[in-house]
C-alpha atoms as a PDB file:
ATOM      1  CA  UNK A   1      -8.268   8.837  11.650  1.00  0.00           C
ATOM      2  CA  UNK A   2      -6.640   7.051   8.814  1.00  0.00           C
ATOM      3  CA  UNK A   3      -9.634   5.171   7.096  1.00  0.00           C
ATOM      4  CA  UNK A   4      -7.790   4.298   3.564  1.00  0.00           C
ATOM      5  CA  UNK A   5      -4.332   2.973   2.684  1.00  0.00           C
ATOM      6  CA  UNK A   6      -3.074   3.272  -0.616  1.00  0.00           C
ATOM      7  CA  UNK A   7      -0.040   0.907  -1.817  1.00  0.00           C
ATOM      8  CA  UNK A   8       1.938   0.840  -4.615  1.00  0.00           C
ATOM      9  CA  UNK A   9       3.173  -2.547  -6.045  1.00  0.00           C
ATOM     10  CA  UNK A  10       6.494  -3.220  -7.672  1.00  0.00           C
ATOM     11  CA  UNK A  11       8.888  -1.961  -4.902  1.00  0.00           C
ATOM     12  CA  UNK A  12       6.673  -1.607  -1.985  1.00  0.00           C
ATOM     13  CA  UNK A  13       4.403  -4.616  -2.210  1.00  0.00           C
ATOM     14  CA  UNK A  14       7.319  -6.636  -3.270  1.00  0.00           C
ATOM     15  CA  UNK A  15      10.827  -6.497  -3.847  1.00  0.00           C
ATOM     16  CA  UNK A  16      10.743  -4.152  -7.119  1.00  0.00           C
ATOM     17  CA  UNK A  17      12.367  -6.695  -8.927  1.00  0.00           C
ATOM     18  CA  UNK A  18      10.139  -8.462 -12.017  1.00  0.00           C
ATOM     19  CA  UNK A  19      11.171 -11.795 -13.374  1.00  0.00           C
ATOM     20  CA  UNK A  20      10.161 -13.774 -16.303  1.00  0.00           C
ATOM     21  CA  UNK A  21      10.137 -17.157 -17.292  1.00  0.00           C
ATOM     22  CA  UNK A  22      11.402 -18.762 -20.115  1.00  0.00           C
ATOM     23  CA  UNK A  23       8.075 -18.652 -21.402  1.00  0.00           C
ATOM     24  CA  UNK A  24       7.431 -15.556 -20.619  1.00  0.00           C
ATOM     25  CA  UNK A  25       5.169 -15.592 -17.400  1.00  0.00           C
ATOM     26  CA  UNK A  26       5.651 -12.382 -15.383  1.00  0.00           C
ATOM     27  CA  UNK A  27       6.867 -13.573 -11.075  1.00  0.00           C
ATOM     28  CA  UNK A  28       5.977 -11.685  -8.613  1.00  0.00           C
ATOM     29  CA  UNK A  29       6.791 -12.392  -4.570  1.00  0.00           C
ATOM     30  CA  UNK A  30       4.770 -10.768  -1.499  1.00  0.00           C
ATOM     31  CA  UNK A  31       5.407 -10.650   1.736  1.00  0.00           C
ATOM     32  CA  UNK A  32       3.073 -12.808   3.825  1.00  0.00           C
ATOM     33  CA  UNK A  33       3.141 -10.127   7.090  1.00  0.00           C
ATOM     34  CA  UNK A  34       2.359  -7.843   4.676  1.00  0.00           C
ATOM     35  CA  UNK A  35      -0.686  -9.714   3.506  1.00  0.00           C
ATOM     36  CA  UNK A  36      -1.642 -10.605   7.143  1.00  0.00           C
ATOM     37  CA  UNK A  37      -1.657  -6.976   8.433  1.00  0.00           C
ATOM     38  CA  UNK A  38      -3.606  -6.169   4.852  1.00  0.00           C
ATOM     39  CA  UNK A  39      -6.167  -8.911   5.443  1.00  0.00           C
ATOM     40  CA  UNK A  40      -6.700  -7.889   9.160  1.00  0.00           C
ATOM     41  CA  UNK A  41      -7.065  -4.057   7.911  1.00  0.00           C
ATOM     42  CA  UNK A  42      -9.473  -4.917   5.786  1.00  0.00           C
ATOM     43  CA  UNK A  43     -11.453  -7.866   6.580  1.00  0.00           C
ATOM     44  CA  UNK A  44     -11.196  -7.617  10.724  1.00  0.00           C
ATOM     45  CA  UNK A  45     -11.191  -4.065  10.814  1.00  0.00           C
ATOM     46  CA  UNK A  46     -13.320  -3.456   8.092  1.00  0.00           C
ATOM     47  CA  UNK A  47     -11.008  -0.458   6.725  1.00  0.00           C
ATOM     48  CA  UNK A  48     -10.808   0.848   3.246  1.00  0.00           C
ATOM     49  CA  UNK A  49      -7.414  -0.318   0.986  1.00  0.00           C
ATOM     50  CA  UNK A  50      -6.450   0.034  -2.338  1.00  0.00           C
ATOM     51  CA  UNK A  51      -3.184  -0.724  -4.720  1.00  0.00           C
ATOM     52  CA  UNK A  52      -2.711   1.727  -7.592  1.00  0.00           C
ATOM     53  CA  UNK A  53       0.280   0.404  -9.681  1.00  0.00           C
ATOM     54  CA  UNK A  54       1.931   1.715 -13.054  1.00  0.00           C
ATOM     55  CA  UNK A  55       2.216  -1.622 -14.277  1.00  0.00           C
ATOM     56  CA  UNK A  56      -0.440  -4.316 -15.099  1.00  0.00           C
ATOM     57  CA  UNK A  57      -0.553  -7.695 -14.155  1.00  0.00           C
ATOM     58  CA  UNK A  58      -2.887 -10.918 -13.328  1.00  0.00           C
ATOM     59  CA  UNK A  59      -0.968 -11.642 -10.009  1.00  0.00           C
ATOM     60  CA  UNK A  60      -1.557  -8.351  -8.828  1.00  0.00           C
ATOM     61  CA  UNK A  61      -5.600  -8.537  -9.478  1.00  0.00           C
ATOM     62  CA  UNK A  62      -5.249 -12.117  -7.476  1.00  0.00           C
ATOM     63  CA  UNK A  63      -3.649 -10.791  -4.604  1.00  0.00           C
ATOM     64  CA  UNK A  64      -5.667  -7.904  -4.246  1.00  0.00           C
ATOM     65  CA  UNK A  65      -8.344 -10.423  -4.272  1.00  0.00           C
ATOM     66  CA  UNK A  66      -7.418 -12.486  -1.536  1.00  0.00           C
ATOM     67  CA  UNK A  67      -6.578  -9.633   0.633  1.00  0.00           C
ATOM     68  CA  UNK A  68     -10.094  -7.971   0.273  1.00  0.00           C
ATOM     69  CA  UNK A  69      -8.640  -4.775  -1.062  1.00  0.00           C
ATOM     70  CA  UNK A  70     -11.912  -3.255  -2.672  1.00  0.00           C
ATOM     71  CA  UNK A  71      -9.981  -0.684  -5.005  1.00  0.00           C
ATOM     72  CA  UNK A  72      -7.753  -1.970  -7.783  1.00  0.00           C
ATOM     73  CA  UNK A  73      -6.164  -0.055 -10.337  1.00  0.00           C
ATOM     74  CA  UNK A  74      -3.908  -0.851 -12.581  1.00  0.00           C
ATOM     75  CA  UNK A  75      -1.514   0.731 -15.546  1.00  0.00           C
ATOM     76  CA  UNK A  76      -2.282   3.957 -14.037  1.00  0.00           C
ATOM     77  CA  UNK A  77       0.318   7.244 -15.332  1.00  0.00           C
ATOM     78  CA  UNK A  78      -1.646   9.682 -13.100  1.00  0.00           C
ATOM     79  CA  UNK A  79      -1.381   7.969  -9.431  1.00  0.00           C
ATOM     80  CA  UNK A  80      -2.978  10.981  -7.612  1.00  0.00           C
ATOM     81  CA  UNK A  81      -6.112  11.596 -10.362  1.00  0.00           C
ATOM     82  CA  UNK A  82      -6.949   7.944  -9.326  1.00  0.00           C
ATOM     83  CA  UNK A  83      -6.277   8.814  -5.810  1.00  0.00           C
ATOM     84  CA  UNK A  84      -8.720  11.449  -5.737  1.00  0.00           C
ATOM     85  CA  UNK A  85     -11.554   9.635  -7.535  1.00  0.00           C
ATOM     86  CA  UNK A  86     -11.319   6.746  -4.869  1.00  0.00           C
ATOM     87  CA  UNK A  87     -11.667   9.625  -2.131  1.00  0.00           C
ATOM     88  CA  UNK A  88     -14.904  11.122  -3.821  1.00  0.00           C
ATOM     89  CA  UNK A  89     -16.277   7.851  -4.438  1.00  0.00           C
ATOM     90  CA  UNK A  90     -15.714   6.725  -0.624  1.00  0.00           C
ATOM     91  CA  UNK A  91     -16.886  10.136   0.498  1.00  0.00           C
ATOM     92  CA  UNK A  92     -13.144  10.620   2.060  1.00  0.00           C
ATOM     93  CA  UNK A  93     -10.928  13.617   2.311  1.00  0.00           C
ATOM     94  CA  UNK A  94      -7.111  13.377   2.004  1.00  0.00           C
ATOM     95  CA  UNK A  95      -6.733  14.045   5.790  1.00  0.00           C
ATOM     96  CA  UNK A  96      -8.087   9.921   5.924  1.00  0.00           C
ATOM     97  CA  UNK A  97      -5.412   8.587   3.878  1.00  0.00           C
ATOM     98  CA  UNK A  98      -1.831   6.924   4.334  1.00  0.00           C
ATOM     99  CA  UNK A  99       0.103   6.215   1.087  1.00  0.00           C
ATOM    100  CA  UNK A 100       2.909   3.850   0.611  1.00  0.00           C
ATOM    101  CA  UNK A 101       5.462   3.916  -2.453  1.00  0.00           C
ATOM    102  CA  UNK A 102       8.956   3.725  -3.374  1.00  0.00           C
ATOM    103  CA  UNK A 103       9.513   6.030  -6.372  1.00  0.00           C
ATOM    104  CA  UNK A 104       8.706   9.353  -8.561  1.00  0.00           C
ATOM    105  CA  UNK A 105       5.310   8.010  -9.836  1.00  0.00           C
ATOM    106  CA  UNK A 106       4.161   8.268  -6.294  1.00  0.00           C
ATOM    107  CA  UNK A 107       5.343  11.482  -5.275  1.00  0.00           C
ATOM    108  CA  UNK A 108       2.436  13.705  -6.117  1.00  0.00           C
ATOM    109  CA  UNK A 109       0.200  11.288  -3.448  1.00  0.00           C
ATOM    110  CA  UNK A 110       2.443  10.958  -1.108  1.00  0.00           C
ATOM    111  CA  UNK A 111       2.957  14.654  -1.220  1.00  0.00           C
ATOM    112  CA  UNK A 112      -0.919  15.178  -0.446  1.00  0.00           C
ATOM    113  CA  UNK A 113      -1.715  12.132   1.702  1.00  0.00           C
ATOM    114  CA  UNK A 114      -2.419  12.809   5.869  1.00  0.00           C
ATOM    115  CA  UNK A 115       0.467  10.439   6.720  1.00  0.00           C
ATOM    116  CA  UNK A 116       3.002   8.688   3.849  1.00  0.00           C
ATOM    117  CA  UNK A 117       5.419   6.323   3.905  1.00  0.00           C
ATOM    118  CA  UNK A 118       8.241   4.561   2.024  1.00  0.00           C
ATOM    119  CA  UNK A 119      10.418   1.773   2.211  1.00  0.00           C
ATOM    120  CA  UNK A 120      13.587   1.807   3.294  1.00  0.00           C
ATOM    121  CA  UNK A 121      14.748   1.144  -0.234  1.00  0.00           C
ATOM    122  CA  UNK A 122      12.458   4.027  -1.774  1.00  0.00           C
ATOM    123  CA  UNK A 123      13.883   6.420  -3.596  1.00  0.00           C
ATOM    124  CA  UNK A 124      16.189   9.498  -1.691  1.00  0.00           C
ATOM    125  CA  UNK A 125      13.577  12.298  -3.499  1.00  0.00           C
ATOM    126  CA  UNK A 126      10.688  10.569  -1.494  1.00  0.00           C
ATOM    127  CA  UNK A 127      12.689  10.097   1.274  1.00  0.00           C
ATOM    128  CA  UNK A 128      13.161  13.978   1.825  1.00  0.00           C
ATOM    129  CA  UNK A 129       9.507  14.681   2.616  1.00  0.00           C
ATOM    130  CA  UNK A 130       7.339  11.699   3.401  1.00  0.00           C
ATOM    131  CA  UNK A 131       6.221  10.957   7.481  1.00  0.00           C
ATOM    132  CA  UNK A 132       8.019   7.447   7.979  1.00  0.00           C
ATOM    133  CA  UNK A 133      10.760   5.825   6.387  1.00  0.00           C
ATOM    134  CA  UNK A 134      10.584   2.415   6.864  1.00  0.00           C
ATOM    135  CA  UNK A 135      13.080   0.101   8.517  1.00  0.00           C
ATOM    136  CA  UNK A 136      12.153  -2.615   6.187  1.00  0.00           C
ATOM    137  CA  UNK A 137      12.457  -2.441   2.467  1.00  0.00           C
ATOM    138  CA  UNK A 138       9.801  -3.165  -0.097  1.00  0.00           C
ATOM    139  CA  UNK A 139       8.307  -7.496  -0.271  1.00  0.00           C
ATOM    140  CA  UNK A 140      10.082  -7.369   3.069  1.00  0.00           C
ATOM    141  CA  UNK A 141       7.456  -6.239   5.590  1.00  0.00           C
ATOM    142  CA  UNK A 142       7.227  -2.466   4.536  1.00  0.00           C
ATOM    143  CA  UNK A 143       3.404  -2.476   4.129  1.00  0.00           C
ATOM    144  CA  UNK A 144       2.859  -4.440   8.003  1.00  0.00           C
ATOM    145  CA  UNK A 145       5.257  -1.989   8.997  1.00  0.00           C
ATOM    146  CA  UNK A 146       2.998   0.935   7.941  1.00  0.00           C
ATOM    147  CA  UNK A 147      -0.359  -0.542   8.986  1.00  0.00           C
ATOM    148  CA  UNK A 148       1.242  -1.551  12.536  1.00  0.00           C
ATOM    149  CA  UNK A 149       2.366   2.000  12.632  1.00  0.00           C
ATOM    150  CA  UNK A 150      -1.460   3.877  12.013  1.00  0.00           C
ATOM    151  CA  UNK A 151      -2.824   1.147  13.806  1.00  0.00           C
ATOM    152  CA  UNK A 152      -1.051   2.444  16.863  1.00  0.00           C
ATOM    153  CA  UNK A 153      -1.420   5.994  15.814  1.00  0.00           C
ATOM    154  CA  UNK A 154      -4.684   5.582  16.014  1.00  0.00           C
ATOM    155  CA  UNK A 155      -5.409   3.938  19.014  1.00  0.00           C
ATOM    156  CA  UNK A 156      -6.804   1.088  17.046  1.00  0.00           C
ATOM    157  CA  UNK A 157      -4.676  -1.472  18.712  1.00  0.00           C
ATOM    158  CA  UNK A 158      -7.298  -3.804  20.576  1.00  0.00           C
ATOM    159  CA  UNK A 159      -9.054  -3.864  17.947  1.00  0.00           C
ATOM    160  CA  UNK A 160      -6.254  -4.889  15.214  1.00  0.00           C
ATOM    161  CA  UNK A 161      -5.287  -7.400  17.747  1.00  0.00           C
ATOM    162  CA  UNK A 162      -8.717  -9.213  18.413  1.00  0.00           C
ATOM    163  CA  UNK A 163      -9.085 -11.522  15.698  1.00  0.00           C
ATOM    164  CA  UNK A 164      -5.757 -13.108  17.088  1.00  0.00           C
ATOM    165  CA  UNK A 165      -5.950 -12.997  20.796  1.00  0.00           C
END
């Protein structure tokens, strides 16, 4: 039973695309199903999420904030090091973990994870060897996608729904 998910940012949590203002602020746009099916992992269900990103930024640490997602880390070059100090920490094997991300700094987790994912925009290299390739792309619902999918895996259904019902 999947008991952690791990998602990437730029490119799975939103669109990949970063723009900056004239004065330089950094912009950032998420998905609101994505942030619902997040919140209801974490909060409802009381399940385990964290975002490991290559890139560092004050939105992110918001978001991850509102969300409840207990493990944030950020400007990371080794992805799957992190990976496996959040396991050891939780007292979780790799067999409870579903990864999300769209490109080559994620490969060596989503190589390891029980179940992994990308979006349908992810890279072709990922593409070749993860579980489930989305049918939405990254910022578009990728991340609900994934938790509706190990939800139902999982049996966990009644349970996911209740809060809503």
């Amino acid at each position: 039973m999947i008991e952690l998910v791990v998602l990437d940012v730029d490119g799975t949590l939103t669109d990949g695309k970063i723009t900056y203002t004239n004065s330089l602020d950094e912009l950032k746009s998420f998905d609101v199903a994505d942030g619902l099916a997040i919140a209801t992992w974490t909060k409802v269900m009381g399940k385990k999420a964290a975002i490991i990103t290559g890139r560092t930024s004050k939105i992110v640490e918001k978001r991850a904030g509102d969300l409840n997602i207990t493990h944030l880390y950020q400007k990371v070059h080794n992805k799957h090091e992190v990976l496996q100090e959040i396991l050891d920490k939780e007292g979780l094997s790799w067999t409870q973990v579903a990864v999300i991300g769209d490109d080559l700094n994620d490969y060596k987790m989503l190589k390891k994870a029980q179940l992994s994912f990308t979006p349908a925009n992810g890279s072709h290299y990922l593409k070749d060897f993860v579980n489930v390739i989305c049918k939405n792309s990254g910022g578009n619902g990728a991340v609900r996608e994934m938790i509706e999918y190990i939800v139902k895996k999982d049996n966990l259904e009644e349970e996911f729904l209740k809060a809503w019902l």
